[in-house]
C-alpha atoms as a PDB file:
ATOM      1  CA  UNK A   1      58.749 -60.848 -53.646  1.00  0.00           C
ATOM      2  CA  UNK A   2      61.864 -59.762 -53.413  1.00  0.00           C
ATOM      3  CA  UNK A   3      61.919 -58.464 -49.995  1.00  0.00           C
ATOM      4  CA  UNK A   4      60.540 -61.668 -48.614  1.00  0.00           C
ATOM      5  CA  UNK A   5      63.139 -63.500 -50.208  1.00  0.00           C
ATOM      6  CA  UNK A   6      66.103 -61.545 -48.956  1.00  0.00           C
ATOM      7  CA  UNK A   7      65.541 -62.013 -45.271  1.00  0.00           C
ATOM      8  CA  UNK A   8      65.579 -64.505 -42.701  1.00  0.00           C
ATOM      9  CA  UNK A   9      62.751 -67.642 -43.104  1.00  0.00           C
ATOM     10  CA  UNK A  10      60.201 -67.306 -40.329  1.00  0.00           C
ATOM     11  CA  UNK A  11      61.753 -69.288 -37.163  1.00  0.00           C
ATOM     12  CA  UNK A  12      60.365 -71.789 -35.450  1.00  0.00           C
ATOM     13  CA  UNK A  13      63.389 -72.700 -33.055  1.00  0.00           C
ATOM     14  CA  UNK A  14      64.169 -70.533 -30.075  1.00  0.00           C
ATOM     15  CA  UNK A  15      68.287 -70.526 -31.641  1.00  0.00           C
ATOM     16  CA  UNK A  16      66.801 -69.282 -35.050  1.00  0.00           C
ATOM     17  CA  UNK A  17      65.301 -66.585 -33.282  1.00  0.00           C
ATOM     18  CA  UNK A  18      68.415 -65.702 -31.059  1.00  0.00           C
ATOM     19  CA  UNK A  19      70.244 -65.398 -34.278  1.00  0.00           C
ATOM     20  CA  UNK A  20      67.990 -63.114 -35.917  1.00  0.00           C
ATOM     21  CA  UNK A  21      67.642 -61.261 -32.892  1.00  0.00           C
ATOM     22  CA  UNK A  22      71.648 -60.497 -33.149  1.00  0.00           C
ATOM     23  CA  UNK A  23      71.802 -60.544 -36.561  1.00  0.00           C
ATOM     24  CA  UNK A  24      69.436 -56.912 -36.281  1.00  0.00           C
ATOM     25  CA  UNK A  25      71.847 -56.309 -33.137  1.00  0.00           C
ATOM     26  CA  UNK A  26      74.994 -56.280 -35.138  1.00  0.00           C
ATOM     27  CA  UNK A  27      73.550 -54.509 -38.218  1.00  0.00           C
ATOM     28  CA  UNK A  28      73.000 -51.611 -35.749  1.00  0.00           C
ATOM     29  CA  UNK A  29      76.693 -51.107 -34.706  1.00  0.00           C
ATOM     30  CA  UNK A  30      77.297 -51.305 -38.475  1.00  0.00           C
ATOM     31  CA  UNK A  31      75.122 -49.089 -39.747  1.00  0.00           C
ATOM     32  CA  UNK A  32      76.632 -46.406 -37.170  1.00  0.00           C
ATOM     33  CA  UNK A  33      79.945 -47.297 -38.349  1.00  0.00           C
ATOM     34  CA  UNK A  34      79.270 -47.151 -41.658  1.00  0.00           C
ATOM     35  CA  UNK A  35      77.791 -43.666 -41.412  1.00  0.00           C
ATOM     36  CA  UNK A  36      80.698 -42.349 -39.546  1.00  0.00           C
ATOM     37  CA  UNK A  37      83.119 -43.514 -41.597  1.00  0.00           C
ATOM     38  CA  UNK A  38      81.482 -41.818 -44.566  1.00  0.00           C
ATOM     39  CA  UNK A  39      81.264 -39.090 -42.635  1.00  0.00           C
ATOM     40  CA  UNK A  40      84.845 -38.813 -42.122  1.00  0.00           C
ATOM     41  CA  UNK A  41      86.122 -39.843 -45.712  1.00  0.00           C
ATOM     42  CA  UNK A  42      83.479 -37.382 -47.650  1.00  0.00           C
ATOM     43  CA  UNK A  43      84.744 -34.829 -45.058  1.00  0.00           C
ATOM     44  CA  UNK A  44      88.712 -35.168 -45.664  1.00  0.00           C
ATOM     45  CA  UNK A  45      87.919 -35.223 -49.154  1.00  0.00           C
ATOM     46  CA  UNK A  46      86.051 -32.286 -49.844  1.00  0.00           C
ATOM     47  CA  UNK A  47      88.680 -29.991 -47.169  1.00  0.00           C
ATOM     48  CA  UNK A  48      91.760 -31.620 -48.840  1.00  0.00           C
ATOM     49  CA  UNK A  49      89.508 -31.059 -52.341  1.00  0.00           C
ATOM     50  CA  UNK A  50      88.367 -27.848 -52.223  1.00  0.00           C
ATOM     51  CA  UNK A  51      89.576 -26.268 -49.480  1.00  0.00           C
ATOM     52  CA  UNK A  52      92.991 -26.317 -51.111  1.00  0.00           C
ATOM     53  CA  UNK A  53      93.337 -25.807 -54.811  1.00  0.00           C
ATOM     54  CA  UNK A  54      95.556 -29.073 -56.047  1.00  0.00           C
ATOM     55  CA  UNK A  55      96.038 -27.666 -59.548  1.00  0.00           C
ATOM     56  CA  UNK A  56      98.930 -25.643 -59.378  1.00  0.00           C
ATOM     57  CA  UNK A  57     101.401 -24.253 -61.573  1.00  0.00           C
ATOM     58  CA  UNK A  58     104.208 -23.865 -59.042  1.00  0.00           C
ATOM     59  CA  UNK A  59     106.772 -26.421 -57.434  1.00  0.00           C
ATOM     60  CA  UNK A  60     107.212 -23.967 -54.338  1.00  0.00           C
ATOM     61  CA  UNK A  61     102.991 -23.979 -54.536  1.00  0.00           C
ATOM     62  CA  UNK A  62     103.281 -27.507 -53.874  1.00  0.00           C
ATOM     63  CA  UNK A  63     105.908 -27.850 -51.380  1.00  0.00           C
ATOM     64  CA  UNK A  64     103.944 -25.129 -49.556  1.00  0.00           C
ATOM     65  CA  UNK A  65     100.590 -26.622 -49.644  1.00  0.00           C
ATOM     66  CA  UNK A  66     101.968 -30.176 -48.651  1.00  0.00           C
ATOM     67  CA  UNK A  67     103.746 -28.795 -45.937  1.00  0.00           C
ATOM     68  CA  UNK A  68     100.117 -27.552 -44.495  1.00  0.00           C
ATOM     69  CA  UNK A  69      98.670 -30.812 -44.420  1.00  0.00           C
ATOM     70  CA  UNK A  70     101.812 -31.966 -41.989  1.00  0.00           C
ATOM     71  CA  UNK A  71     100.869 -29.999 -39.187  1.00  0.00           C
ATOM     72  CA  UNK A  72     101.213 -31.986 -35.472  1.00  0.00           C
ATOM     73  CA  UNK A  73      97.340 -32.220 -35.287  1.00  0.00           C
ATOM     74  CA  UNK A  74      97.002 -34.014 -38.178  1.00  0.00           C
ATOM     75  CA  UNK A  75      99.681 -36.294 -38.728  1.00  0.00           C
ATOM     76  CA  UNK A  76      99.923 -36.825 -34.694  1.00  0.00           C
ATOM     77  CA  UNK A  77      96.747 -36.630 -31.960  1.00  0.00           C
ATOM     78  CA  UNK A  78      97.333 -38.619 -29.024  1.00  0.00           C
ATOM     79  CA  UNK A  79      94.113 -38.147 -27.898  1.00  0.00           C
ATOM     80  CA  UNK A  80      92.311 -38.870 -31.494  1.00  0.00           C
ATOM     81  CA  UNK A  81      94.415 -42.086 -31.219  1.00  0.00           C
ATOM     82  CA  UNK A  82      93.162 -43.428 -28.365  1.00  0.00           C
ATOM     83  CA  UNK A  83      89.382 -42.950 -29.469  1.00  0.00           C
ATOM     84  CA  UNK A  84      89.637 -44.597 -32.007  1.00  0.00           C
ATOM     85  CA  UNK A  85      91.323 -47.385 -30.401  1.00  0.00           C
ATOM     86  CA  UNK A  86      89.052 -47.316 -27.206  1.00  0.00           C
ATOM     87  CA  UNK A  87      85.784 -47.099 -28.940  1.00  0.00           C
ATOM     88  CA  UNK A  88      86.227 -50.166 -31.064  1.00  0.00           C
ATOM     89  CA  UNK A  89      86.975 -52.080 -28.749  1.00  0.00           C
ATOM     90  CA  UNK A  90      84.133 -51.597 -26.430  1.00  0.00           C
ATOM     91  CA  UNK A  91      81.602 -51.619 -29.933  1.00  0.00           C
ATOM     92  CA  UNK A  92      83.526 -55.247 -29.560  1.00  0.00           C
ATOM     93  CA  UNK A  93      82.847 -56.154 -26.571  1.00  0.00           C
ATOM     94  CA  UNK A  94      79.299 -54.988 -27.191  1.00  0.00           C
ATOM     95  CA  UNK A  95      79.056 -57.681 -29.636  1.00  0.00           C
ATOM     96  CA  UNK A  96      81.069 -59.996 -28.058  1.00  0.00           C
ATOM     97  CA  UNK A  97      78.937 -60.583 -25.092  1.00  0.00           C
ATOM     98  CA  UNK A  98      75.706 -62.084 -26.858  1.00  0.00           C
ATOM     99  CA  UNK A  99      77.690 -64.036 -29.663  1.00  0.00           C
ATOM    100  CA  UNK A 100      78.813 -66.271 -27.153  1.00  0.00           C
ATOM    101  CA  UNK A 101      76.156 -66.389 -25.018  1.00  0.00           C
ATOM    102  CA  UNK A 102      74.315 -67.452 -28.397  1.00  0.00           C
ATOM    103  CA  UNK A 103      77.072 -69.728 -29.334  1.00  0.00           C
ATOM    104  CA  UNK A 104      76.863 -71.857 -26.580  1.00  0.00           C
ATOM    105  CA  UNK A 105      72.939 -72.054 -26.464  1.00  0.00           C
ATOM    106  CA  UNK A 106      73.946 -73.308 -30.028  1.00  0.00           C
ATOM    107  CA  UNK A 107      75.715 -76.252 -28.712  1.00  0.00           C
ATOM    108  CA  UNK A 108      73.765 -77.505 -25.678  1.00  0.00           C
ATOM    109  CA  UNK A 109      71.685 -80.378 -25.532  1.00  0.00           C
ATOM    110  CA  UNK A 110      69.039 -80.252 -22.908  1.00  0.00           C
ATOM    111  CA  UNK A 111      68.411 -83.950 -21.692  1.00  0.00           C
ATOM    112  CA  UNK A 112      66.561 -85.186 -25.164  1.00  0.00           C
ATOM    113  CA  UNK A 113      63.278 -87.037 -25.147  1.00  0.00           C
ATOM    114  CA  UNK A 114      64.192 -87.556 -29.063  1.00  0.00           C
ATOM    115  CA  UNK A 115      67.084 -88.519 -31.118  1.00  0.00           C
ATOM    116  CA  UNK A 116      67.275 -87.921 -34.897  1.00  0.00           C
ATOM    117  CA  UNK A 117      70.047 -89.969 -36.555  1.00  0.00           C
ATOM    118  CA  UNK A 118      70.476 -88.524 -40.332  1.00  0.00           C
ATOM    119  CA  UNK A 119      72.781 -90.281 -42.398  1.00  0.00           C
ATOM    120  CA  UNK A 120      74.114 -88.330 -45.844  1.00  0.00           C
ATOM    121  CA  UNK A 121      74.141 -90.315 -48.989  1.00  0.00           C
ATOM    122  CA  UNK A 122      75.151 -89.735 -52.751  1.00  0.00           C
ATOM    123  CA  UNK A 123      72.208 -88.351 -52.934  1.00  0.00           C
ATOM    124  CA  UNK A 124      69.426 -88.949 -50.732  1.00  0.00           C
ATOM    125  CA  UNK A 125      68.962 -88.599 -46.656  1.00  0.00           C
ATOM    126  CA  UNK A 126      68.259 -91.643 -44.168  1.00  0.00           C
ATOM    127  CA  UNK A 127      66.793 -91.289 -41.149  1.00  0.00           C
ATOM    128  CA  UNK A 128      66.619 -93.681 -37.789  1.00  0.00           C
ATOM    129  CA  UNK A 129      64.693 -93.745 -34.596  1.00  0.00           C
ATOM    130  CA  UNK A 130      66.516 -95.524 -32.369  1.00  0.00           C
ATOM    131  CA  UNK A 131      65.217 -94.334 -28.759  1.00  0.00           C
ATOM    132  CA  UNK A 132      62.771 -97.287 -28.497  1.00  0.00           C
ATOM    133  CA  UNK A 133      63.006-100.639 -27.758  1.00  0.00           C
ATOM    134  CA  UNK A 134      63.009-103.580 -29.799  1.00  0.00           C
ATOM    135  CA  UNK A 135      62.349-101.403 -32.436  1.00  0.00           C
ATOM    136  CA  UNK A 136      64.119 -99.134 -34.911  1.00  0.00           C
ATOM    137  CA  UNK A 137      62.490 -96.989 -37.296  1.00  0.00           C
ATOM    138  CA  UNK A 138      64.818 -96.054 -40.456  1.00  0.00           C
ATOM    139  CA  UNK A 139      63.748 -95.273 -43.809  1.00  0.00           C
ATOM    140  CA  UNK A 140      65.247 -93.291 -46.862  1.00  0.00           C
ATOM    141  CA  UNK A 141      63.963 -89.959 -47.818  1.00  0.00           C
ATOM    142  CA  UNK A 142      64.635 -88.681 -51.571  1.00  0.00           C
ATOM    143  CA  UNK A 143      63.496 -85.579 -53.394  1.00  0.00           C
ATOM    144  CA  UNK A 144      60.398 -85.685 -55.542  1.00  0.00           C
ATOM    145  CA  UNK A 145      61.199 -85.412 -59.592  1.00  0.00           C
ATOM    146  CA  UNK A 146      59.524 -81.783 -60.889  1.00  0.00           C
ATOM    147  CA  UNK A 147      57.512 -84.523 -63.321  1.00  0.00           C
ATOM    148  CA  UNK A 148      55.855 -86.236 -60.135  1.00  0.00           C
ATOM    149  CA  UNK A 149      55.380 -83.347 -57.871  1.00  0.00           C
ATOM    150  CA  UNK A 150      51.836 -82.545 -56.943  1.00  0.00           C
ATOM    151  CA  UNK A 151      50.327 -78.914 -57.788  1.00  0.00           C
ATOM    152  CA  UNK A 152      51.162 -76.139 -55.732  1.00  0.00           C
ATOM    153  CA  UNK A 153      54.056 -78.210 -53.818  1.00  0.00           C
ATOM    154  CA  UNK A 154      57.353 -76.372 -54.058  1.00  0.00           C
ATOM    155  CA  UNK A 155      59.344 -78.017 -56.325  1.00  0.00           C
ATOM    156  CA  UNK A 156      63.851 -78.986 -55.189  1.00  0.00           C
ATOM    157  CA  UNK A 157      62.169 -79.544 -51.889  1.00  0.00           C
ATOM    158  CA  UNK A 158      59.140 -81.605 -51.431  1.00  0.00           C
ATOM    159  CA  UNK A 159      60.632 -85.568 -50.387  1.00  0.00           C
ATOM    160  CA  UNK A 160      58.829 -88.853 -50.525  1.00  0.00           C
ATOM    161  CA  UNK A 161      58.987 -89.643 -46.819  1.00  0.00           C
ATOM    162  CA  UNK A 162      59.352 -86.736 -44.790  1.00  0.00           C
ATOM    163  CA  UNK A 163      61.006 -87.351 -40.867  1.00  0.00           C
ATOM    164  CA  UNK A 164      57.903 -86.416 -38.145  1.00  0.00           C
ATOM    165  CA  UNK A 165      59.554 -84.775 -34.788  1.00  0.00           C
ATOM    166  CA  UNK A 166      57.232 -83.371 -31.813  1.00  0.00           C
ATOM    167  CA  UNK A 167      56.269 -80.026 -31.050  1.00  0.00           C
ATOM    168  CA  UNK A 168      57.733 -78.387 -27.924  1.00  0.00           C
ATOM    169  CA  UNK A 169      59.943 -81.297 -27.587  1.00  0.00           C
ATOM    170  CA  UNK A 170      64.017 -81.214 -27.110  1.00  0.00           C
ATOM    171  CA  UNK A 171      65.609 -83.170 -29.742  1.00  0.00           C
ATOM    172  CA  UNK A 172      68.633 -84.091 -30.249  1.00  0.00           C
ATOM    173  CA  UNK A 173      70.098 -84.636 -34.044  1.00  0.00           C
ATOM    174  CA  UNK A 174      73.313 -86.837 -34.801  1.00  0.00           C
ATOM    175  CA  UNK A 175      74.540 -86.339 -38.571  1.00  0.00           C
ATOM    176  CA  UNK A 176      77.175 -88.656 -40.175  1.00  0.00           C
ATOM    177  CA  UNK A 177      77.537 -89.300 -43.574  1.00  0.00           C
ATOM    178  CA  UNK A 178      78.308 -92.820 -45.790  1.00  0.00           C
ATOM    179  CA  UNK A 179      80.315 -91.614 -48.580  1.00  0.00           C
ATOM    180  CA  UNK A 180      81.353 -88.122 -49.052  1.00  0.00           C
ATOM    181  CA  UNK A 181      80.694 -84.803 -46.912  1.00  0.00           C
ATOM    182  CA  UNK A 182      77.110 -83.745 -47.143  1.00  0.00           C
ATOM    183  CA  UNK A 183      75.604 -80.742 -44.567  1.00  0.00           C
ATOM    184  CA  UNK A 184      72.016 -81.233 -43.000  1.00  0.00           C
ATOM    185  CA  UNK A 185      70.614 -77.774 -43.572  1.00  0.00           C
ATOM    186  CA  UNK A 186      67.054 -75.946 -42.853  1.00  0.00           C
ATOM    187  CA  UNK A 187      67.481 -72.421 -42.176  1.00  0.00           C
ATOM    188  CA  UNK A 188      64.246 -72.253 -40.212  1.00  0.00           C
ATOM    189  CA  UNK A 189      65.257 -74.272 -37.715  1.00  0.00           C
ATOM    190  CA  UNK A 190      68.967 -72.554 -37.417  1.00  0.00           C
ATOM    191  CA  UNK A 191      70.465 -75.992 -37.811  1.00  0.00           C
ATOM    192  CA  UNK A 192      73.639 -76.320 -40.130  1.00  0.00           C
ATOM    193  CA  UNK A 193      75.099 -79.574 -38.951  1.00  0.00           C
ATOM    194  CA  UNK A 194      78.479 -81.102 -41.312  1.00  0.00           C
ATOM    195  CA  UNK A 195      77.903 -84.965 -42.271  1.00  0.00           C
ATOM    196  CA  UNK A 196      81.132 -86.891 -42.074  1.00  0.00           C
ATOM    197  CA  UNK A 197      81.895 -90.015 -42.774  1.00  0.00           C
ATOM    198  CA  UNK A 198      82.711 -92.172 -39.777  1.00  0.00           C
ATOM    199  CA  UNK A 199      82.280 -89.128 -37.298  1.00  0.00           C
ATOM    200  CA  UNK A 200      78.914 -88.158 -35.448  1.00  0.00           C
ATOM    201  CA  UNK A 201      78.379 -84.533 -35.515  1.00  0.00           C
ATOM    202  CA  UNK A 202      75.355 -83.325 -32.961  1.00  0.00           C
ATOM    203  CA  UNK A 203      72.389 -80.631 -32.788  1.00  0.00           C
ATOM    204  CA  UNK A 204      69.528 -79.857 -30.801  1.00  0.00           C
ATOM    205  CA  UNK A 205      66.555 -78.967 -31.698  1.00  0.00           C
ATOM    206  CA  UNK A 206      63.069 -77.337 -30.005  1.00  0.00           C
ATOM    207  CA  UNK A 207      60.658 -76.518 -32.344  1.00  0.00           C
ATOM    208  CA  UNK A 208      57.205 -74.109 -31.518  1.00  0.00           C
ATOM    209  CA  UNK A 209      54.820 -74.456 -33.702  1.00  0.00           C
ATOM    210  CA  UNK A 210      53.435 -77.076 -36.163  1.00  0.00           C
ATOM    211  CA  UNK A 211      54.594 -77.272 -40.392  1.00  0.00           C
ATOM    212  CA  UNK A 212      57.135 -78.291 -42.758  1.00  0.00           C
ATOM    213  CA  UNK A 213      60.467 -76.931 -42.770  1.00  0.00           C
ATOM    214  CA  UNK A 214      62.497 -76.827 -45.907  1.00  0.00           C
ATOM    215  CA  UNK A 215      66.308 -76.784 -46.306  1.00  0.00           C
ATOM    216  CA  UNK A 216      69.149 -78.698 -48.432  1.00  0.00           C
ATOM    217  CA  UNK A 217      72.611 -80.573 -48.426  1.00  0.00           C
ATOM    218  CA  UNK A 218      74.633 -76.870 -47.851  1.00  0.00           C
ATOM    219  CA  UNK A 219      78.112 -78.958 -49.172  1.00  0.00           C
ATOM    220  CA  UNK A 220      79.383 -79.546 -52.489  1.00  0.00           C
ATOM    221  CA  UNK A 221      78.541 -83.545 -52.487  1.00  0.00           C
ATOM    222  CA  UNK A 222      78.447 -84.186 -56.158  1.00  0.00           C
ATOM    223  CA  UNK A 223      77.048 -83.904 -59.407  1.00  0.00           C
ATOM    224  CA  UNK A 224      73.286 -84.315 -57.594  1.00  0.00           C
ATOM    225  CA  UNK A 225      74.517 -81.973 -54.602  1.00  0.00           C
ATOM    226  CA  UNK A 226      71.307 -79.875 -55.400  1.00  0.00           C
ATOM    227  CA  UNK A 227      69.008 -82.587 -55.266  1.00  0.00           C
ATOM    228  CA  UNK A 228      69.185 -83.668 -51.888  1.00  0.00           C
ATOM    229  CA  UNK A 229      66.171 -81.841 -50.660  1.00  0.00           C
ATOM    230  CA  UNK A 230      65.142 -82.061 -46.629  1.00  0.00           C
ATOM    231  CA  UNK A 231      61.665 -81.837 -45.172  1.00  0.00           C
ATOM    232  CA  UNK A 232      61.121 -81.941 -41.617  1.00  0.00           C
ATOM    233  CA  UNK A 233      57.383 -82.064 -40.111  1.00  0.00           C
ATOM    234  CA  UNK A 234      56.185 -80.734 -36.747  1.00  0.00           C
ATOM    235  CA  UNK A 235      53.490 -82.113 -35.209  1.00  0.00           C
ATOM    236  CA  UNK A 236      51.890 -82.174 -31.972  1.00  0.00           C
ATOM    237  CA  UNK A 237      52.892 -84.968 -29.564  1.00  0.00           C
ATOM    238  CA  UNK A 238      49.558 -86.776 -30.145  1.00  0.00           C
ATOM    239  CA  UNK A 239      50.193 -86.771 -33.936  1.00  0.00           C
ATOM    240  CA  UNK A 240      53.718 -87.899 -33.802  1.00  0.00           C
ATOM    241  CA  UNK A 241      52.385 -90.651 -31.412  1.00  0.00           C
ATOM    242  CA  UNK A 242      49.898 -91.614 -34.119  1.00  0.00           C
ATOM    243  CA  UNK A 243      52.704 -91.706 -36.843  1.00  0.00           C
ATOM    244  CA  UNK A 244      54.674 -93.771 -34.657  1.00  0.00           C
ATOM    245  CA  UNK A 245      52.492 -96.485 -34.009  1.00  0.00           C
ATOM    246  CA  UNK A 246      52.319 -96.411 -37.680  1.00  0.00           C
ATOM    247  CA  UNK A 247      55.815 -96.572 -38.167  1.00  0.00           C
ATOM    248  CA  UNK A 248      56.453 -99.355 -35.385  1.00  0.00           C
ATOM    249  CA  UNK A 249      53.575-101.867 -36.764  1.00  0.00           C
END
């Protein structure tokens, strides 16, 4: 249990999968740099440690031994110098590269068959369809009590009326908020967009496969900040069709 619970949520958005993809990139070049720079700490430790005896009885002992440690090659090394400065820097670079290739995958918006408009409230979510005409679907979506929720439902996140999005569909999701600053979170869909009041902040989504996806306001809203659960449902395109003829009757 505890090992599923300390990773990443399964993705089911291409960007959730780019950023676990560099998340295990990055934790390489850190791992490496971590060992080395144990290496070289444990290493000037036990030669400045042992090597030379530090408990002496003498001041001239002391003057002496200090006066070992100041030697040019180890108080000055041109060429250790510019190792260490050239090597981090390309280990930069190295990680440079994809970050912003993922960053601005992060912030394009492919030509959207679908817009999502959430709207943040003290302390429930609203969603509207707006895309088709002469109709708008909105509706209000707030968390299930514990004392309602059905067996084996997971309780903080199961909502009353859950939005429906398509399958292998680009999407595009405008967050604003009507009081305070609320976030529109689901970690399995790597979208973490900041509601504002009176601004529109936008996302895209593309999701692969069919479920629910779980997430939560991620800003401090309030004294209900933790009950403003999110539950987004994938469906094929037939299904959402279904739901939306539903929805428009």
């Amino acid at each position: 249990m505890f090992f599923t619970e300390s990773f990443f949520q399964d993705p089911a958005t291409p960007i959730m999968e780019g950023i676990i993809d560099f998340h295990n990139y990055v934790m390489f070049y850190l791992v490496l740099i971590l060992l080395f720079v144990l290496y070289a700490f444990f290493s000037i430790l036990i030669d400045f440690s042992f090597k030379y005896n530090f408990f002496l009885n003498t001041k001239q002992d002391l003057t002496h031994r200090f006066n070992i440690f100041k030697t040019r090659t180890v108080s000055h090394a041109a060429t250790l110098e510019f190792i260490w400065t050239v090597i981090p820097s390309v280990v930069l670079a190295f990680i440079a590269v994809p970050s912003f290739l993922l960053l601005y995958s992060m912030d394009e918006v492919i030509d959207p068959a679908l817009t999502l408009k959430t709207i943040g409230h003290q302390w429930y979510w609203s969603y509207e369809y707006s895309d088709y005409e002469n109709t708008s679907i909105n509706f209000d979506s707030y968390m299930v009590p514990t004392a309602e929720l059905p067996q084996g439902h997971f309780r903080l996140l199961e909502v009353d009326n859950s939005p429906v999005v398509p399958t292998n569909t680009h999407i595009r999701l405008i967050v604003t908020a009507a009081d305070v600053l609320h976030s529109w979170a689901v970690p399995s869909l790597g979208v973490k967009v900041d509601a504002v009041p009176g601004r529109l902040n936008q996302s895209s989504m593309f999701i692969k496969r069919q479920g629910v996806y779980y997430g939560q306001c991620s800003e401090l809203c309030g004294v209900n900040h933790g009950f403003m659960s999110i539950a987004v449902k994938a469906v094929e395109l037939p299904i959402y069709l279904e739901w939306l003829a539903q929805k428009r009757a």
